[in-house]
N, C-alpha and C. Protein backbone atom coordinates (compact mmCIF):
# COMPACT_ATOMS: atom_id res chain seq x y z
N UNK A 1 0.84 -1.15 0.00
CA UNK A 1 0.00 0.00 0.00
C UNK A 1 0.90 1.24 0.00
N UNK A 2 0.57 2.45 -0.72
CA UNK A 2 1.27 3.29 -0.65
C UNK A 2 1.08 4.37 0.42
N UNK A 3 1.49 5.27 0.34
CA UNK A 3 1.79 6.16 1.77
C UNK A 3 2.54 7.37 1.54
N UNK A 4 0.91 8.50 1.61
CA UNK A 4 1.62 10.06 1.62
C UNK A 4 0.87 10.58 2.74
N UNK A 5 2.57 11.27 3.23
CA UNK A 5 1.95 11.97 4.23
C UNK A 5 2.05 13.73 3.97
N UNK A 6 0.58 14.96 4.23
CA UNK A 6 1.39 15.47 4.15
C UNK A 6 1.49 16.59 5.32
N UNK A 7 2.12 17.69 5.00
CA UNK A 7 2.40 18.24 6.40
C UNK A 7 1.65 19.24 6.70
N UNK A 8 1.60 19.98 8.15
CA UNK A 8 1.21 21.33 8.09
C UNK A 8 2.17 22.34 7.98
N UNK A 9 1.68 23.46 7.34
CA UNK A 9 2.30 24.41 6.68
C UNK A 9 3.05 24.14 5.30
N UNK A 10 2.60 22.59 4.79
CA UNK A 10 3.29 22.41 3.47
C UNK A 10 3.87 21.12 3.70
N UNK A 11 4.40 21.16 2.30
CA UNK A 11 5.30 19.70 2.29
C UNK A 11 4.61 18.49 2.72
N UNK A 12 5.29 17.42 1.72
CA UNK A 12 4.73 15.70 1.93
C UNK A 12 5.45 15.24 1.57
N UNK A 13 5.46 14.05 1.98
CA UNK A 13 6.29 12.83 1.57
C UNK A 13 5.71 11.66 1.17
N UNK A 14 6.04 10.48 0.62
CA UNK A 14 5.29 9.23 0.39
C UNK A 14 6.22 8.16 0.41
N UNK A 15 5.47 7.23 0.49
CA UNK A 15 6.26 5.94 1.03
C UNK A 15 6.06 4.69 -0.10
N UNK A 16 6.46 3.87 -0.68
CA UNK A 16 5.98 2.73 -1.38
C UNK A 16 5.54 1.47 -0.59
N UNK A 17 5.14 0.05 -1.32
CA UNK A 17 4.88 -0.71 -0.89
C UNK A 17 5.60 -1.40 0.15
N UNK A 18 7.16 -1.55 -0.29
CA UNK A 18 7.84 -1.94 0.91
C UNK A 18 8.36 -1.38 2.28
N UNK A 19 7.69 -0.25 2.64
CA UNK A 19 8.04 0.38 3.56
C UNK A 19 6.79 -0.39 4.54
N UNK A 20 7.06 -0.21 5.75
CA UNK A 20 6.17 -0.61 6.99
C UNK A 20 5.63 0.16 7.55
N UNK A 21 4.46 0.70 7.49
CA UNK A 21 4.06 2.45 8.25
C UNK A 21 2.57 1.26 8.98
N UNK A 22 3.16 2.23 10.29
CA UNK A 22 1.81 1.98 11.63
C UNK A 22 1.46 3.45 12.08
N UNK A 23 0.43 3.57 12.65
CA UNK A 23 -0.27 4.84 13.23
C UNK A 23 -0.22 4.23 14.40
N UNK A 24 0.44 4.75 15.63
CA UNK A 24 0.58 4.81 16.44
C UNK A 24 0.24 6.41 17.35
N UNK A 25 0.02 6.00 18.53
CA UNK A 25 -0.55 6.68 19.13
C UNK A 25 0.02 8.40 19.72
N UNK A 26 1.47 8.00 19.07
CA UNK A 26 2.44 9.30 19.28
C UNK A 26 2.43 10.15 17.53
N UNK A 27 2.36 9.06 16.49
CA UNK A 27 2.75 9.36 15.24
C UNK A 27 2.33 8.43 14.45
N UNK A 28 3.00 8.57 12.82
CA UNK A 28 3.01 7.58 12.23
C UNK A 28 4.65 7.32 12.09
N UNK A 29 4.87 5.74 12.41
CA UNK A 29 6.11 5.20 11.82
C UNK A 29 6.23 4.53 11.04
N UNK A 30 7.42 4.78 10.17
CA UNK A 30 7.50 4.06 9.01
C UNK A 30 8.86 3.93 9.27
N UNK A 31 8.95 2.48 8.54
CA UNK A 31 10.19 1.71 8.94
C UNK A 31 10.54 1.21 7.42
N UNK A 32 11.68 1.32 6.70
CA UNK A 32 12.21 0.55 5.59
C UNK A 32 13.15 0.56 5.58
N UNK A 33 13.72 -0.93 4.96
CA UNK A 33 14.92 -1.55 5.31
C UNK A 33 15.77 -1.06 3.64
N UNK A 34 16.92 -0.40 4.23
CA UNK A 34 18.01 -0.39 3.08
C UNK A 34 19.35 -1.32 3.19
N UNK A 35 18.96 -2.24 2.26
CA UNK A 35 19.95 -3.26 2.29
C UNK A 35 19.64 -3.85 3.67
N UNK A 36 21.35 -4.22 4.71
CA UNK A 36 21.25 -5.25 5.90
C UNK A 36 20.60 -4.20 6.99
N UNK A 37 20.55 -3.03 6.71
CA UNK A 37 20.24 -1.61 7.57
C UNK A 37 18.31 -1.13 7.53
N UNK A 38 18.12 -1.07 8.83
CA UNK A 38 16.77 -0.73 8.83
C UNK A 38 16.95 0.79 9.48
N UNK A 39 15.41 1.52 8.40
CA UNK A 39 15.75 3.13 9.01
C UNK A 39 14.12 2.96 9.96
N UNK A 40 14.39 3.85 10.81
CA UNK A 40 12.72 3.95 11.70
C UNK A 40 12.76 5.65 12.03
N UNK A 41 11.31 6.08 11.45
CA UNK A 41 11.28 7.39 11.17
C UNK A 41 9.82 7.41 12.22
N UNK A 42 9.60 8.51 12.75
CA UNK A 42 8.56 8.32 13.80
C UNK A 42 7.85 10.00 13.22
N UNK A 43 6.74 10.47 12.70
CA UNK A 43 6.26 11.52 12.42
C UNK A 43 5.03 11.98 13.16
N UNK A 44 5.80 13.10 14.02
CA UNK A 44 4.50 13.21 15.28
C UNK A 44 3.47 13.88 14.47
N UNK A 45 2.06 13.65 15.02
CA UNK A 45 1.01 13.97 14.99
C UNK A 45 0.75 15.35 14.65
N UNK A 46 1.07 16.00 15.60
CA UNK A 46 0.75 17.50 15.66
C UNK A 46 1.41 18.27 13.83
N UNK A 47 2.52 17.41 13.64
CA UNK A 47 3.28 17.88 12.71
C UNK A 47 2.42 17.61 11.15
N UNK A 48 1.34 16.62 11.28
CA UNK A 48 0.81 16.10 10.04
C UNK A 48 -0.59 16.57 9.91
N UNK A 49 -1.21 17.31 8.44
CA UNK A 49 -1.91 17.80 7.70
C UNK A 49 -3.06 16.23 7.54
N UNK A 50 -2.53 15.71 6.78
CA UNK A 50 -3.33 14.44 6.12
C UNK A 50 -2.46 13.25 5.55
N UNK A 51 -2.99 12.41 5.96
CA UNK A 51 -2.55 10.41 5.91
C UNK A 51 -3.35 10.15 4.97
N UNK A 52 -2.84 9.91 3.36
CA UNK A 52 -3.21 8.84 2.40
C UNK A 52 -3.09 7.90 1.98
N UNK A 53 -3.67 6.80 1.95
CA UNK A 53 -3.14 5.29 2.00
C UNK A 53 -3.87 4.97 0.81
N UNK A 54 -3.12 4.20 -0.35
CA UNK A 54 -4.21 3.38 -1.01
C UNK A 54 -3.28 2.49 -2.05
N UNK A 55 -3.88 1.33 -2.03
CA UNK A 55 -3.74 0.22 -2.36
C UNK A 55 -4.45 -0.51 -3.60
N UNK A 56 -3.98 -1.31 -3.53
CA UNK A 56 -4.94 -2.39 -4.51
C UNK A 56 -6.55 -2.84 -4.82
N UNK A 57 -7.24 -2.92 -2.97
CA UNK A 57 -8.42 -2.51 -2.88
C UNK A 57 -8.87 -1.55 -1.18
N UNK A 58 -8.08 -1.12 -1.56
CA UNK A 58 -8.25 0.03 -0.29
C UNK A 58 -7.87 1.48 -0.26
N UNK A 59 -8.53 2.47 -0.07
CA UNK A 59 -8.01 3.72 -0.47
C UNK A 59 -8.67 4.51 1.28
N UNK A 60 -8.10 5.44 1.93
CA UNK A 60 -8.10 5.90 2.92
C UNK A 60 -7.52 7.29 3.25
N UNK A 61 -8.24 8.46 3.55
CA UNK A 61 -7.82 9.47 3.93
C UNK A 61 -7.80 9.73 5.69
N UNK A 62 -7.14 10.10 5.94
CA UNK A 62 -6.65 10.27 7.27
C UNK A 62 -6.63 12.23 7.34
N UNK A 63 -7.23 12.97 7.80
CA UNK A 63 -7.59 14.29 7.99
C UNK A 63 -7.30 14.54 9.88
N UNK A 64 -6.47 15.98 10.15
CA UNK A 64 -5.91 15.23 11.61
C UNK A 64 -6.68 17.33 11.36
């Protein structure tokens, strides 16, 4: 599933299928592995505009 997040006051980012993103209760984290190395990125809440997710048969807006 893919994964844009974007921000307040601007700016977004997006994520592809192989990345690992959870909504957690501080943020969203997204975790993807480069090569033997895993990165873990934690994006607080307060900092995010809107969460778009969509997939194959799933599409989801997230409005904060």
């Amino acid at each position: 599933m893919k994964t844009q997040i974007s921000f307040v006051g601007g700016g977004e980012t997006s994520f592809d299928d192989d990345a690992d993103v959870k909504m957690t209760p501080l943020g969203v984290e997204v975790r993807q592995r480069e090569g033997e190395d895993t990165v873990r990125v934690l994006f607080p809440w307060n900092r995010i505009e809107k969460v778009t997710q969509r997939g194959p048969e799933v599409a989801a807006i997230y409005s904060y």
